[in-house]
C-alpha atoms as a PDB file:
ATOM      1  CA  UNK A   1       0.000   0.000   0.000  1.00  0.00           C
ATOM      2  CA  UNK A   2       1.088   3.035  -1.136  1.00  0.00           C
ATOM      3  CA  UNK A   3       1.424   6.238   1.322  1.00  0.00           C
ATOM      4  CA  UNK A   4      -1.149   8.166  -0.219  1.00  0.00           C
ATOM      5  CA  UNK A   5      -3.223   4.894   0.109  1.00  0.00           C
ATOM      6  CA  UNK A   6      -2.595   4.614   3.712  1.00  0.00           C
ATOM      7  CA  UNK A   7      -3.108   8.226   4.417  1.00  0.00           C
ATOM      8  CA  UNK A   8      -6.828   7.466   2.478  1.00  0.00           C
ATOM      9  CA  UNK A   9      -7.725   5.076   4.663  1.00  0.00           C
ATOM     10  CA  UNK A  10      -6.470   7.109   7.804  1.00  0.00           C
ATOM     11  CA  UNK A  11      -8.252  10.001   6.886  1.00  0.00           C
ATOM     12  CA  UNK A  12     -11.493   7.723   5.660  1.00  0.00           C
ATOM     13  CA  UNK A  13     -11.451   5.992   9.638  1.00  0.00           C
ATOM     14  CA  UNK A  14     -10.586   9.620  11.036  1.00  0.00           C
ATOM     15  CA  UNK A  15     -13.571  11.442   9.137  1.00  0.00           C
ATOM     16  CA  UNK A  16     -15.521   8.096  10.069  1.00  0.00           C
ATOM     17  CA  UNK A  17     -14.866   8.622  13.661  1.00  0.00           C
ATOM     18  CA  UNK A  18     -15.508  12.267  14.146  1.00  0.00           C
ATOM     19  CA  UNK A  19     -19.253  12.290  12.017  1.00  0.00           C
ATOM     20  CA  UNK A  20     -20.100   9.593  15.160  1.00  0.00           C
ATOM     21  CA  UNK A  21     -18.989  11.305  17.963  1.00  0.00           C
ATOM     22  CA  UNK A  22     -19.856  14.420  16.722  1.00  0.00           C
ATOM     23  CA  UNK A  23     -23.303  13.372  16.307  1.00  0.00           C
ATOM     24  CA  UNK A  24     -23.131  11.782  20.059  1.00  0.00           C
ATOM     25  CA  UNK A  25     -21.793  15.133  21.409  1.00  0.00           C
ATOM     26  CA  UNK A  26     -24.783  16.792  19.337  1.00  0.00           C
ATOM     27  CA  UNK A  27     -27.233  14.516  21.499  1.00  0.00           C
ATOM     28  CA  UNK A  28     -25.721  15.431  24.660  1.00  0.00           C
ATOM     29  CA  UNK A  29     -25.508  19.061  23.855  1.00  0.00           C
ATOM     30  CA  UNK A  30     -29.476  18.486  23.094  1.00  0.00           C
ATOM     31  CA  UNK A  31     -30.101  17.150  26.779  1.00  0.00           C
ATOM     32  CA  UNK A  32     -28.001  20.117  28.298  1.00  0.00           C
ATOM     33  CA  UNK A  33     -30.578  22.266  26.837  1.00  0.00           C
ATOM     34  CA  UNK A  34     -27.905  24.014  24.285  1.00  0.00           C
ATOM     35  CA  UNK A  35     -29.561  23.824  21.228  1.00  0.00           C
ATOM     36  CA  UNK A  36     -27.094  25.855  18.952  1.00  0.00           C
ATOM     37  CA  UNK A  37     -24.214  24.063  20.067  1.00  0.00           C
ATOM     38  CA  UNK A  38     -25.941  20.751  18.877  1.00  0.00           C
ATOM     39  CA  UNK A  39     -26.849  22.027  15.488  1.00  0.00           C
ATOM     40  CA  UNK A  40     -23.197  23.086  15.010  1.00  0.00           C
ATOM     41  CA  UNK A  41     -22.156  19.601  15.608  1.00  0.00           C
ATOM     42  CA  UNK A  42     -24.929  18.033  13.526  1.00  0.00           C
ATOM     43  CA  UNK A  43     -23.384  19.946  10.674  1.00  0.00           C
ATOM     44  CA  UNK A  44     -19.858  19.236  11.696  1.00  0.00           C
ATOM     45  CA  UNK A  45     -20.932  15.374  11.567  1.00  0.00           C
ATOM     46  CA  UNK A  46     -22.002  16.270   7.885  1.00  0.00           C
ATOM     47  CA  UNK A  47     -19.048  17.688   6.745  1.00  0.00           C
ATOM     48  CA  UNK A  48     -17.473  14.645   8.357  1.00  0.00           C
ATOM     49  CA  UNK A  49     -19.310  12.486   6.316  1.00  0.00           C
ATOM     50  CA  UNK A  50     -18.269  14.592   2.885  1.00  0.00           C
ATOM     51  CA  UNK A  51     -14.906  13.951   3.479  1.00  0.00           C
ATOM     52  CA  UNK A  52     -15.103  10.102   4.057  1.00  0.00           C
ATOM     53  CA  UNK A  53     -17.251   9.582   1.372  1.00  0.00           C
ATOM     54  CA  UNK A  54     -14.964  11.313  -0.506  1.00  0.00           C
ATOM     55  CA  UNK A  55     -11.976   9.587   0.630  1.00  0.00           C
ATOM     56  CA  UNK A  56     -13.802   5.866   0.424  1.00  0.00           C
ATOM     57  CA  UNK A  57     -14.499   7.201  -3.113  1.00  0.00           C
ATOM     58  CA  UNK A  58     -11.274   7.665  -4.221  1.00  0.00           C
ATOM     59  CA  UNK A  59      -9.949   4.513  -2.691  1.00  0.00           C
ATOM     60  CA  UNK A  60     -12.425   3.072  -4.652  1.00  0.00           C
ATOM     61  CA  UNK A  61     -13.980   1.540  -1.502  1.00  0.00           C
ATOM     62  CA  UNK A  62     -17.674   1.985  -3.570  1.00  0.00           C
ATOM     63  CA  UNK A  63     -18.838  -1.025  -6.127  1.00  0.00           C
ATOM     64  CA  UNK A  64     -21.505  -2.490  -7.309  1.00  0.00           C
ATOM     65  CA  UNK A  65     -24.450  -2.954  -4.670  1.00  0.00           C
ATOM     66  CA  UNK A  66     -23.734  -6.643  -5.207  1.00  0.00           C
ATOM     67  CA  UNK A  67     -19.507  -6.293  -4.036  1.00  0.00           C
ATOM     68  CA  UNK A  68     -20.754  -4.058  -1.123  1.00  0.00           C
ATOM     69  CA  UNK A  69     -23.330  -6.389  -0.020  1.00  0.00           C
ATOM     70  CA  UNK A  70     -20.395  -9.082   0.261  1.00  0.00           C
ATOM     71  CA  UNK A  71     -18.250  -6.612   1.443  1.00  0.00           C
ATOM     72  CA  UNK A  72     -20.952  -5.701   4.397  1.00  0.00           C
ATOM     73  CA  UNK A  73     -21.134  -9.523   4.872  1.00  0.00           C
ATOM     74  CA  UNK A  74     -17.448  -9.948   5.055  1.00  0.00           C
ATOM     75  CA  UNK A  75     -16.848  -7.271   7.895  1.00  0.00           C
ATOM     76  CA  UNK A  76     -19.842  -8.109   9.775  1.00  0.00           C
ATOM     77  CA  UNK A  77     -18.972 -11.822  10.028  1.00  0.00           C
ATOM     78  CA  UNK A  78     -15.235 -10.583  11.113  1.00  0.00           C
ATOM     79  CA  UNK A  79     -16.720  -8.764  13.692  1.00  0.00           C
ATOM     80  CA  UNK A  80     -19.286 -10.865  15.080  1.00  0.00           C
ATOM     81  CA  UNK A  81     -16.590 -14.258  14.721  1.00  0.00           C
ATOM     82  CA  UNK A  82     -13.526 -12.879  15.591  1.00  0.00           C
ATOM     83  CA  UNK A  83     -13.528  -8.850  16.553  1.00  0.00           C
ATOM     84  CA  UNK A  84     -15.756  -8.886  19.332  1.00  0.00           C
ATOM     85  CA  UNK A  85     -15.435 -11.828  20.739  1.00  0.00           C
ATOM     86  CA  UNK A  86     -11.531 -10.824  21.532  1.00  0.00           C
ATOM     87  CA  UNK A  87     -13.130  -7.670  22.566  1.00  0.00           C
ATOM     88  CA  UNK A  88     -15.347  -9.565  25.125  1.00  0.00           C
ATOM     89  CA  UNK A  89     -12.572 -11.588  26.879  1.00  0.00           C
ATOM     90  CA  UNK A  90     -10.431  -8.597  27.310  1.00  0.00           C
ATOM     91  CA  UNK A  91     -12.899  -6.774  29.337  1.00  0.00           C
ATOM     92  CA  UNK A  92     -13.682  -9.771  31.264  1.00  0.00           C
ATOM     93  CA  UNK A  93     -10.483 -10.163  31.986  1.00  0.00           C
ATOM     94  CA  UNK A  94     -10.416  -6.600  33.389  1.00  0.00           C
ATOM     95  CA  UNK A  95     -13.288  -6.891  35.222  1.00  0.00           C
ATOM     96  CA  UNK A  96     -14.860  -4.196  32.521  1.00  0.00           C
ATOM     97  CA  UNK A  97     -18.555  -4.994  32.704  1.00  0.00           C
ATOM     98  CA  UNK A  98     -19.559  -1.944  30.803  1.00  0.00           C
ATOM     99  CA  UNK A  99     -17.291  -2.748  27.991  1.00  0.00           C
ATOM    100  CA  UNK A 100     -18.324  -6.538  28.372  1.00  0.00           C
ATOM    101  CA  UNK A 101     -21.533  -5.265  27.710  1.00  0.00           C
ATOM    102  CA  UNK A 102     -21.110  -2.712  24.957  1.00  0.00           C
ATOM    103  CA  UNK A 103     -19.112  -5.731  23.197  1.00  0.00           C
ATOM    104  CA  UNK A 104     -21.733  -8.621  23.746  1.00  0.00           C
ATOM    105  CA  UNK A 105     -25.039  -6.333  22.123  1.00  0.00           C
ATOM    106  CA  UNK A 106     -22.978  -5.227  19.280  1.00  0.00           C
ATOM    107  CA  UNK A 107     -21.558  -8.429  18.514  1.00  0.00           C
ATOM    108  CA  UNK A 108     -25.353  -9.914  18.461  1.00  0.00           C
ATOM    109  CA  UNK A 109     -26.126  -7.335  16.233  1.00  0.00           C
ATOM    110  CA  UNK A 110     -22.995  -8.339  13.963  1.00  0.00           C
ATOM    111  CA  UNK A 111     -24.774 -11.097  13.433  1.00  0.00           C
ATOM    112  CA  UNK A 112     -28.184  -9.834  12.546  1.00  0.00           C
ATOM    113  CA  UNK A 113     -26.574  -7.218  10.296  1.00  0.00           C
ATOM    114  CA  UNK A 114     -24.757 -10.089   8.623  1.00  0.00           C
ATOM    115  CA  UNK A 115     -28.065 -12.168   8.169  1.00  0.00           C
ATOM    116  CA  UNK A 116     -29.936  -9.173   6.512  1.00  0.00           C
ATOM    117  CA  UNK A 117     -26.911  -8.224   4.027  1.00  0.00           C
ATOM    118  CA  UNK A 118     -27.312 -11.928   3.070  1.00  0.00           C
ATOM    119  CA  UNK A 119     -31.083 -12.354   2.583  1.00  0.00           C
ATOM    120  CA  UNK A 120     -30.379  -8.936   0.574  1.00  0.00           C
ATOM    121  CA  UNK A 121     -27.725 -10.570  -1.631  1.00  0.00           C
ATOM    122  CA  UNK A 122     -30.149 -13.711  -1.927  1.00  0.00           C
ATOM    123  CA  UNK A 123     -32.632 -11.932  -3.305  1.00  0.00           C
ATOM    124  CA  UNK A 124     -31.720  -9.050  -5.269  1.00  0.00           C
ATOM    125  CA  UNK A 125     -33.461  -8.217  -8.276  1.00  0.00           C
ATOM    126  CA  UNK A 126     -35.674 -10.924  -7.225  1.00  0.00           C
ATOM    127  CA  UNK A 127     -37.934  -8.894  -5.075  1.00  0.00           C
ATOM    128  CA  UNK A 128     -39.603  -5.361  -5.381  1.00  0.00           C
ATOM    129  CA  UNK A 129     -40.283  -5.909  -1.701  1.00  0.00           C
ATOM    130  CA  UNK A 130     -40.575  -2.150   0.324  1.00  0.00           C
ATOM    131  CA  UNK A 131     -40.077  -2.314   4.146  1.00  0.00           C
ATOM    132  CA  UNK A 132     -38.674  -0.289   7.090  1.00  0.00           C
ATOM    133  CA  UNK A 133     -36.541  -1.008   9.142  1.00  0.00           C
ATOM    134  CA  UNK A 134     -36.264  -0.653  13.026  1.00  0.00           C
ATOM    135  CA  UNK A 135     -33.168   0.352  15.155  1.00  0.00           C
ATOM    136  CA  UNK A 136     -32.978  -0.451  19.188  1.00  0.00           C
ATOM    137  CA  UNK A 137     -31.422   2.775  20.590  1.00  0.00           C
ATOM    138  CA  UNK A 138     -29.704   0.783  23.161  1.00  0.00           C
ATOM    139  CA  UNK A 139     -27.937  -1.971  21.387  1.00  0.00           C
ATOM    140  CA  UNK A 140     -28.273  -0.901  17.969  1.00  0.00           C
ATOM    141  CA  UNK A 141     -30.754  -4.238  17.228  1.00  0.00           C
ATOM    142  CA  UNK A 142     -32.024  -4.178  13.855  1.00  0.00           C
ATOM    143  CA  UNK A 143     -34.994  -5.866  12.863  1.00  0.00           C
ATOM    144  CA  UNK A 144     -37.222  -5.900   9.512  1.00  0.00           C
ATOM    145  CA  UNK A 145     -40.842  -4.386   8.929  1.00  0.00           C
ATOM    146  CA  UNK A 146     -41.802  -3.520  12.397  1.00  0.00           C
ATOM    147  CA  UNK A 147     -40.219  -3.598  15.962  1.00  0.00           C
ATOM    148  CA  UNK A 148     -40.526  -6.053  18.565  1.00  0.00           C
ATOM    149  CA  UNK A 149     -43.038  -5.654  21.928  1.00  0.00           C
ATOM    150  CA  UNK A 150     -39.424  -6.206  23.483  1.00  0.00           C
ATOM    151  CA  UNK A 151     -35.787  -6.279  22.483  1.00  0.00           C
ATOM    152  CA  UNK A 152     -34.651  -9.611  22.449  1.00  0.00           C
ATOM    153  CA  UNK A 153     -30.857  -8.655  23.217  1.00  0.00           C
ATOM    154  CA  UNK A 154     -31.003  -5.702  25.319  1.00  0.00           C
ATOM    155  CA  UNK A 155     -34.731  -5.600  26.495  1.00  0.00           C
ATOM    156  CA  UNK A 156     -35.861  -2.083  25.704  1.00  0.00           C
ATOM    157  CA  UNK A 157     -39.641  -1.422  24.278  1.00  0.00           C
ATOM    158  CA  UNK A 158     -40.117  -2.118  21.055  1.00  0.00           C
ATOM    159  CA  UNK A 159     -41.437   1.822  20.765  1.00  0.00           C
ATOM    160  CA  UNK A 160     -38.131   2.840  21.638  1.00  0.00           C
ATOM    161  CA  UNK A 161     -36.957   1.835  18.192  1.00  0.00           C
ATOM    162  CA  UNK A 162     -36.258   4.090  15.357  1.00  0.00           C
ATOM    163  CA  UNK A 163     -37.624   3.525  12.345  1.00  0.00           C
ATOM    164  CA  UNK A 164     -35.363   3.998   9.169  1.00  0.00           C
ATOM    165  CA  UNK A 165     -37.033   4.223   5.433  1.00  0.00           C
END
């Protein structure tokens, strides 16, 4: 890998990081009652997003909806197989029971994520199928068409979920 590759990819994870926690700083500013300082990081977090697109872009880290569905499949499976698990017995083994935590919901949701990208790939251009799709704001959970009475992994109310279109 080139350096200007490497710096691509540093800049795409960079850019990826800051749209996220800009966007979590944006909800907290919300709660504090600072309303202004939470728009200015909801447009920061766009911006953010400009520049890794870009940069995924131009390491030509965009194909064809069938290569990023295996692509989606491929990192979700390495996260949910081998990632988190790691992840998990680290913080057990310092007594981390937040990060324990954190680590066991997102890996279940590897795993969901992974099972949707495939029934995606399965069918595509099979199906004119039109759904939503529901996201657990505690453990990121996502489920098909509507949301459980009860999150199965984390146990919030299924009216807690976000619905995406």
């Amino acid at each position: 890998m080139s350096k200007t590759e490497q710096n691509l990819a540093d800049a795409f994870a960079g850019e990826s990081q800051a749209n996220r926690k800009y966007l979590a700083f944006a909800q907290q500013a919300e709660k504090e009652g600072y309303k202004q300082v939470a728009k200015l990081f909801r447009a920061a977090a766009d911006a953010e997003t400009v520049h890794a697109h870009a940069h995924l872009r131009t390491m030509n880290g965009v194909g064809k909806t069938v290569d990023n569905l295996k692509t989606a499949i491929a990192g979700e499976t390495h996260e949910f197989k081998k990632m988190y698990p790691e992840m998990t017995e680290a913080a057990k083994a310092e007594a981390n029971k937040t990060a324990e935590r954190s680590f066991n919901f997102a890996n279940e949701v590897e795993k969901i994520h992974a099972h949707l990208y495939q029934n995606l790939l399965d069918t595509l251009g099979k199906t004119k199928e039109n759904y939503s799709y529901y996201v657990c704001p505690v453990c990121g959970n996502t489920v098909e068409k509507e949301p459980p009475g009860t999150c199965p992994i984390c146990g919030a109310k299924g009216s807690m979920f976000k619905k995406v279109d």
